[in-house]
C-alpha atoms as a PDB file:
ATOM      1  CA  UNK A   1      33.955 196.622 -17.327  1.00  0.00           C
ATOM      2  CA  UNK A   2      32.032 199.203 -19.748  1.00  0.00           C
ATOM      3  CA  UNK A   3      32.664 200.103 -22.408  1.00  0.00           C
ATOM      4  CA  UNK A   4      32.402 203.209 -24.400  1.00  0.00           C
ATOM      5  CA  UNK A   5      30.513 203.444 -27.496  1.00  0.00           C
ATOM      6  CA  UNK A   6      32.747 202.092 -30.788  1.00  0.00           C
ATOM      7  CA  UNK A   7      35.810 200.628 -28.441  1.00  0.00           C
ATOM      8  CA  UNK A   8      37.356 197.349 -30.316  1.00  0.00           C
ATOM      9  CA  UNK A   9      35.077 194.402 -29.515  1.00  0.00           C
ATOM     10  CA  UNK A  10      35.678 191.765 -29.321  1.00  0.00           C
ATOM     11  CA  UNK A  11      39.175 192.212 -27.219  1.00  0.00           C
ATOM     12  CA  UNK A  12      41.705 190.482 -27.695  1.00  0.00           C
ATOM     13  CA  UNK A  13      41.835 191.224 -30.670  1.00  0.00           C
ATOM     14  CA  UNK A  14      45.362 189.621 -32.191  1.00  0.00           C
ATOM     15  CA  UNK A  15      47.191 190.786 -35.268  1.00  0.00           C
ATOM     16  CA  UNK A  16      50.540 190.222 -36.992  1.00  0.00           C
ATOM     17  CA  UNK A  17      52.694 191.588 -39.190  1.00  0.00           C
ATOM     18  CA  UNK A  18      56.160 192.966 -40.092  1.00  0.00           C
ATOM     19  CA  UNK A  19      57.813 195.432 -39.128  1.00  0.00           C
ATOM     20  CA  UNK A  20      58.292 199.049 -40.808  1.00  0.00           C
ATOM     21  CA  UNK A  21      60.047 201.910 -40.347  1.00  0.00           C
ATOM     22  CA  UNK A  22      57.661 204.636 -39.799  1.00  0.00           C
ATOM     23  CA  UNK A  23      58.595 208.640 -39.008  1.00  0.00           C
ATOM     24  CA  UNK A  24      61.279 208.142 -36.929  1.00  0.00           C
ATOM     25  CA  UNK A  25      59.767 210.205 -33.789  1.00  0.00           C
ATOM     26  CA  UNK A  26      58.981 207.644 -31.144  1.00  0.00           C
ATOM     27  CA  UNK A  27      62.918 207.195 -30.646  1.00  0.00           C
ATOM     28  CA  UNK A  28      64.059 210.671 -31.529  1.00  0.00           C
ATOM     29  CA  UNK A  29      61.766 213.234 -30.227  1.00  0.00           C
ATOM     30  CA  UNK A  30      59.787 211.359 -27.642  1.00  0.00           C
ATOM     31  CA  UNK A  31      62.357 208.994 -26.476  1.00  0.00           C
ATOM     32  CA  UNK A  32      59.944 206.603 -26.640  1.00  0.00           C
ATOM     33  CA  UNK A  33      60.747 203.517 -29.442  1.00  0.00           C
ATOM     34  CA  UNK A  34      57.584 202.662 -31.112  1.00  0.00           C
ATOM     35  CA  UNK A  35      57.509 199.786 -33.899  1.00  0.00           C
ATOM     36  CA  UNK A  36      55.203 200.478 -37.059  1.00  0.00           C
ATOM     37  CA  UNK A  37      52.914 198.308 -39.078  1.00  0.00           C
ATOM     38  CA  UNK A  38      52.583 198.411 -42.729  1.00  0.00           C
ATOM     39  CA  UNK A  39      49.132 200.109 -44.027  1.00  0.00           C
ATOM     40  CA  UNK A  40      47.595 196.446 -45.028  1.00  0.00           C
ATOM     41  CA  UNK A  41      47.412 195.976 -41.341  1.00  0.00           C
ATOM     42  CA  UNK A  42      46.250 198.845 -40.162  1.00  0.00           C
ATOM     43  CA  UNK A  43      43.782 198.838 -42.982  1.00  0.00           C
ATOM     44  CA  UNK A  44      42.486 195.820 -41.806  1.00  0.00           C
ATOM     45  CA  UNK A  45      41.488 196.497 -38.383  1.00  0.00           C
ATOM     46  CA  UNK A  46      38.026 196.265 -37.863  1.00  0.00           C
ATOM     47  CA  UNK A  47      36.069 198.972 -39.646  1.00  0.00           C
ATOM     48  CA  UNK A  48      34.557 200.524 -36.439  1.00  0.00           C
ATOM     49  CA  UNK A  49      37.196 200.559 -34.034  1.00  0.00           C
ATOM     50  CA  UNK A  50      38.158 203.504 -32.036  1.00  0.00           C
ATOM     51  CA  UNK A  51      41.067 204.771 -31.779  1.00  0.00           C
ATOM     52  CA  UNK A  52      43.202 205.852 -29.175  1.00  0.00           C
ATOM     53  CA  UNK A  53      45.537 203.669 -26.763  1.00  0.00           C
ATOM     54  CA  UNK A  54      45.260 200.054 -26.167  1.00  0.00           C
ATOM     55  CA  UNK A  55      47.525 197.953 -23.909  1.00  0.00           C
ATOM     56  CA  UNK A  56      48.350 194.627 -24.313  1.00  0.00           C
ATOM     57  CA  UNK A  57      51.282 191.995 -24.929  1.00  0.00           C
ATOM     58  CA  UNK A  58      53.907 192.335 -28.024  1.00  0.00           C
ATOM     59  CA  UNK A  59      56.323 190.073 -29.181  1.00  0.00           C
ATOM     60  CA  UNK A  60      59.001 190.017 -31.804  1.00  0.00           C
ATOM     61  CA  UNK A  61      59.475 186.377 -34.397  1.00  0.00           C
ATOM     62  CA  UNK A  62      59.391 184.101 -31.591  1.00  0.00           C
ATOM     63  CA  UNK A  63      61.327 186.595 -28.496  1.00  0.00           C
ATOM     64  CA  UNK A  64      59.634 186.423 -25.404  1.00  0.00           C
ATOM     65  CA  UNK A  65      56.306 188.090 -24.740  1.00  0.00           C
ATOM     66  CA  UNK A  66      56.246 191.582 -23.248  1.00  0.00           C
ATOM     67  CA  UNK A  67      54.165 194.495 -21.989  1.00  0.00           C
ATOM     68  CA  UNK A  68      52.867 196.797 -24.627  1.00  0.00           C
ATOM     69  CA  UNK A  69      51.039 200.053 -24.875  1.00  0.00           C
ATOM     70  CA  UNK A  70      49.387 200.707 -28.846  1.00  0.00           C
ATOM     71  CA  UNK A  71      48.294 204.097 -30.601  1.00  0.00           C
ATOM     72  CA  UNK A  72      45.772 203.576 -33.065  1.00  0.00           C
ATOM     73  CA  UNK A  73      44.487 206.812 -34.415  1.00  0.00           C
ATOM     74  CA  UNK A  74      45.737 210.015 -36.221  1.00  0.00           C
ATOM     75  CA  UNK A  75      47.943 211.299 -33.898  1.00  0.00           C
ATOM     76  CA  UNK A  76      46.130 214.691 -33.808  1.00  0.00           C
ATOM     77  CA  UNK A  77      49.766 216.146 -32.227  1.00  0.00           C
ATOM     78  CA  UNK A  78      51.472 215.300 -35.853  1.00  0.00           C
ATOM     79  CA  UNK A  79      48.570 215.861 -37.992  1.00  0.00           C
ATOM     80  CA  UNK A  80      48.987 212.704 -39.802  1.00  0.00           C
ATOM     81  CA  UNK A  81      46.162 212.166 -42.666  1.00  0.00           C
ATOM     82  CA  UNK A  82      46.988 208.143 -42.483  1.00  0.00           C
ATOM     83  CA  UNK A  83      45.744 206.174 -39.068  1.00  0.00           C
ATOM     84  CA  UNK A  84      48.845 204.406 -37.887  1.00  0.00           C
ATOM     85  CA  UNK A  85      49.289 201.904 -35.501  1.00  0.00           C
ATOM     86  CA  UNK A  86      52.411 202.414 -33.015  1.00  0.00           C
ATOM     87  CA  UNK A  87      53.122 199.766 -30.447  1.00  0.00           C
ATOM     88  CA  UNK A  88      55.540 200.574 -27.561  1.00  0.00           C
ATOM     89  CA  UNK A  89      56.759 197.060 -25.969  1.00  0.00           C
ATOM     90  CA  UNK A  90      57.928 197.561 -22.631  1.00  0.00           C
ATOM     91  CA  UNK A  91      61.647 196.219 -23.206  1.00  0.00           C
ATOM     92  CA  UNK A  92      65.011 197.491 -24.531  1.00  0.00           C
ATOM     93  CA  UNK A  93      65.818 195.808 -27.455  1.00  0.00           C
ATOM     94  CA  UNK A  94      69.030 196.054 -28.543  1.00  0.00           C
ATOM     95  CA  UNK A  95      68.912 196.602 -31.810  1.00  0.00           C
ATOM     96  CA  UNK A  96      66.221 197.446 -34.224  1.00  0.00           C
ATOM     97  CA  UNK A  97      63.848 195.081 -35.920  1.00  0.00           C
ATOM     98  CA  UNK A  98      62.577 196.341 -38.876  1.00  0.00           C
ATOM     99  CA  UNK A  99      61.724 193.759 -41.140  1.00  0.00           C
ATOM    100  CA  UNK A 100      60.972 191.290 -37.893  1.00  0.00           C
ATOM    101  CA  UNK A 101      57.275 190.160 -37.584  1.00  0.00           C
ATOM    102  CA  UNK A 102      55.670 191.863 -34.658  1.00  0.00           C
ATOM    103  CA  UNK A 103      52.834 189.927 -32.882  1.00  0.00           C
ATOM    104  CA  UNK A 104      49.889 191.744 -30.703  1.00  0.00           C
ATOM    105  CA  UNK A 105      47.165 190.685 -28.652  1.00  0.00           C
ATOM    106  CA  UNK A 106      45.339 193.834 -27.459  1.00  0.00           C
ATOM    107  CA  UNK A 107      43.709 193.030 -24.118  1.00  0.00           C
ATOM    108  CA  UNK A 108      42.573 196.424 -23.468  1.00  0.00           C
ATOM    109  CA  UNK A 109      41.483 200.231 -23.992  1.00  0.00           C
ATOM    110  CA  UNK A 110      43.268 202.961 -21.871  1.00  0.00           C
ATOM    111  CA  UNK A 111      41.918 206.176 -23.121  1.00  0.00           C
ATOM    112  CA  UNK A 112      40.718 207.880 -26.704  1.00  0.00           C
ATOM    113  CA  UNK A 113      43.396 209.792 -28.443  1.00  0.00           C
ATOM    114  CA  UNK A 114      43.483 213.636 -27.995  1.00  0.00           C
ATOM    115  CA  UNK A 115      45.421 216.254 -28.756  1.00  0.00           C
ATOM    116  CA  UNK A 116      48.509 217.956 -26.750  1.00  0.00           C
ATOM    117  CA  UNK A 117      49.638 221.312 -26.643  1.00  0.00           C
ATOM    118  CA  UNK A 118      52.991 220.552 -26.143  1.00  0.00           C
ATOM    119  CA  UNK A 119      55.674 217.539 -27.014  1.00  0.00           C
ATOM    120  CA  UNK A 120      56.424 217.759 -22.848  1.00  0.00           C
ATOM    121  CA  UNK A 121      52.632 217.206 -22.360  1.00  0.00           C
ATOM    122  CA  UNK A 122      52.194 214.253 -24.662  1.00  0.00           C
ATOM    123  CA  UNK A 123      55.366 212.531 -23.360  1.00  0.00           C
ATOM    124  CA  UNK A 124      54.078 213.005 -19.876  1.00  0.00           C
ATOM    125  CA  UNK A 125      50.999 211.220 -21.324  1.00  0.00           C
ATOM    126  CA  UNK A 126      52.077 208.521 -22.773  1.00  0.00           C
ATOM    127  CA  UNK A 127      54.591 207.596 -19.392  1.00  0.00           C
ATOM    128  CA  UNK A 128      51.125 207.578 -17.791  1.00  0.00           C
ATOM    129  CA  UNK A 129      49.102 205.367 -20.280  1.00  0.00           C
ATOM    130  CA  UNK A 130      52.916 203.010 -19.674  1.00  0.00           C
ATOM    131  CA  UNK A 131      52.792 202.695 -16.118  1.00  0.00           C
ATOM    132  CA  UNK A 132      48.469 202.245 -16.217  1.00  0.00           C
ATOM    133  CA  UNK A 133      49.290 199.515 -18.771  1.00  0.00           C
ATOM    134  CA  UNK A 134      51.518 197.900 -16.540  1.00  0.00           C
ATOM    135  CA  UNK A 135      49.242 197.643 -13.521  1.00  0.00           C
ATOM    136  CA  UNK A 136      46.301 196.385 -15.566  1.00  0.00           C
ATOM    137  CA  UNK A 137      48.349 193.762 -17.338  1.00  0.00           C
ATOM    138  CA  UNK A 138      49.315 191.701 -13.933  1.00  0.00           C
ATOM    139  CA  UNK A 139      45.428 191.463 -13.362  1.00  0.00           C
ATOM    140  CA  UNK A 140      45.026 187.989 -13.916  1.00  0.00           C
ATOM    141  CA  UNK A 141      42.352 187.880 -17.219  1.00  0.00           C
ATOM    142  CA  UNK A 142      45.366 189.777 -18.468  1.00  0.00           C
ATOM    143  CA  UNK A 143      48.288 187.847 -17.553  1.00  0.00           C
ATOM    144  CA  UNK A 144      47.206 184.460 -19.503  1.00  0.00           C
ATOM    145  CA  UNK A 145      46.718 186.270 -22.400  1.00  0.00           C
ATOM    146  CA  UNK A 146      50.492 186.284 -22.446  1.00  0.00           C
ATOM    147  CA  UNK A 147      50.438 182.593 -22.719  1.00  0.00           C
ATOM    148  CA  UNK A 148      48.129 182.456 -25.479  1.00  0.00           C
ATOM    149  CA  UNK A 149      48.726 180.144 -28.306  1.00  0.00           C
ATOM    150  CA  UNK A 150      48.937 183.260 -30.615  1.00  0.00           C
ATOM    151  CA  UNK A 151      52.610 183.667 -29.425  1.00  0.00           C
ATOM    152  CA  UNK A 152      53.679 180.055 -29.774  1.00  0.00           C
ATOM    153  CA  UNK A 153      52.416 179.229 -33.269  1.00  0.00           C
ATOM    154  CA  UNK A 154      54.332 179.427 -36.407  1.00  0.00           C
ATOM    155  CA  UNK A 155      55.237 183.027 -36.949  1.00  0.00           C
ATOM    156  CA  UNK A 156      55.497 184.152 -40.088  1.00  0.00           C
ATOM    157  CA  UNK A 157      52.032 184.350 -41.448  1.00  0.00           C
ATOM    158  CA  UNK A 158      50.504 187.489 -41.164  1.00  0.00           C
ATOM    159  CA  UNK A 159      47.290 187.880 -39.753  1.00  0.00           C
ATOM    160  CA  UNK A 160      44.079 190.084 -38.449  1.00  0.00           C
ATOM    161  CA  UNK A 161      41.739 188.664 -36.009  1.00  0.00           C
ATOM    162  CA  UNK A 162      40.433 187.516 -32.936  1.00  0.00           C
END
């Protein structure tokens, strides 16, 4: 697989931490939950990765493992001046977990982050990075990432890493 210029290497690349609430629009305006990390994680991403939308596998304190898509950037649509980090798991929870340590292992890179024109065109995006997530995460190299020891340690440290 190539790989652009700047894309997060080495993947996985695993990270940790709790839960926060962020602007409130994955839920409300995109109908589309995303969970938020605090700055010190974001912050500590590696310096030169790109940003745009990863997929992967999430988990929640010690829940199951599930499908995940991430945003790491800007989010050029809102204009934010902060680089973020939203993960959408693939799963309805049923109630909120802020405060809850969210676990990541980022197996992948879907696509750099670009603008929209529209909220209808962004959604329509992001159901597409969802569904290309989900196909690439039953290809086996991706599949026993979900078993990874990551997700079965003790969960409440938080970490950066690979």
């Amino acid at each position: 697989e190539t790989r652009a210029d700047g894309v997060m290497k080495p993947l996985p690349y695993f990270c940790r931490g709790e839960v926060v609430r962020g602007f409130g629009r994955g839920s409300k305006q995109l109908g589309i939950p995303t969970a938020n990390f605090p700055e010190q994680v974001v912050d500590n991403l590696p310096a030169d990765v790109s940003t745009g939308i990863y997929y992967g596998w999430a988990s929640v304190g010690s829940g199951e493992v599930h499908k995940m898509v991430v945003s790491i950037g800007w989010n050029p649509y809102y204009k934010n001046t902060k680089k973020s980090m939203e993960t959408h798991i693939m799963h309805t929870f049923k109630e909120d977990f802020y405060g809850e340590i969210l676990n990541v292992a980022i197996a992948g890179y879907l696509r750099p982050e670009k603008n929209f024109d529209s909220l209808e065109s962004l959604i329509s995006a992001i159901q597409g990075d969802i569904e290309e997530a989900k196909k690439r995460l039953d290809l086996p190299e991706h599949l026993k990432l979900k078993e990874d020891n990551f997700f079965q340690v003790s969960k409440s440290k938080i970490m950066n890493g690979h």
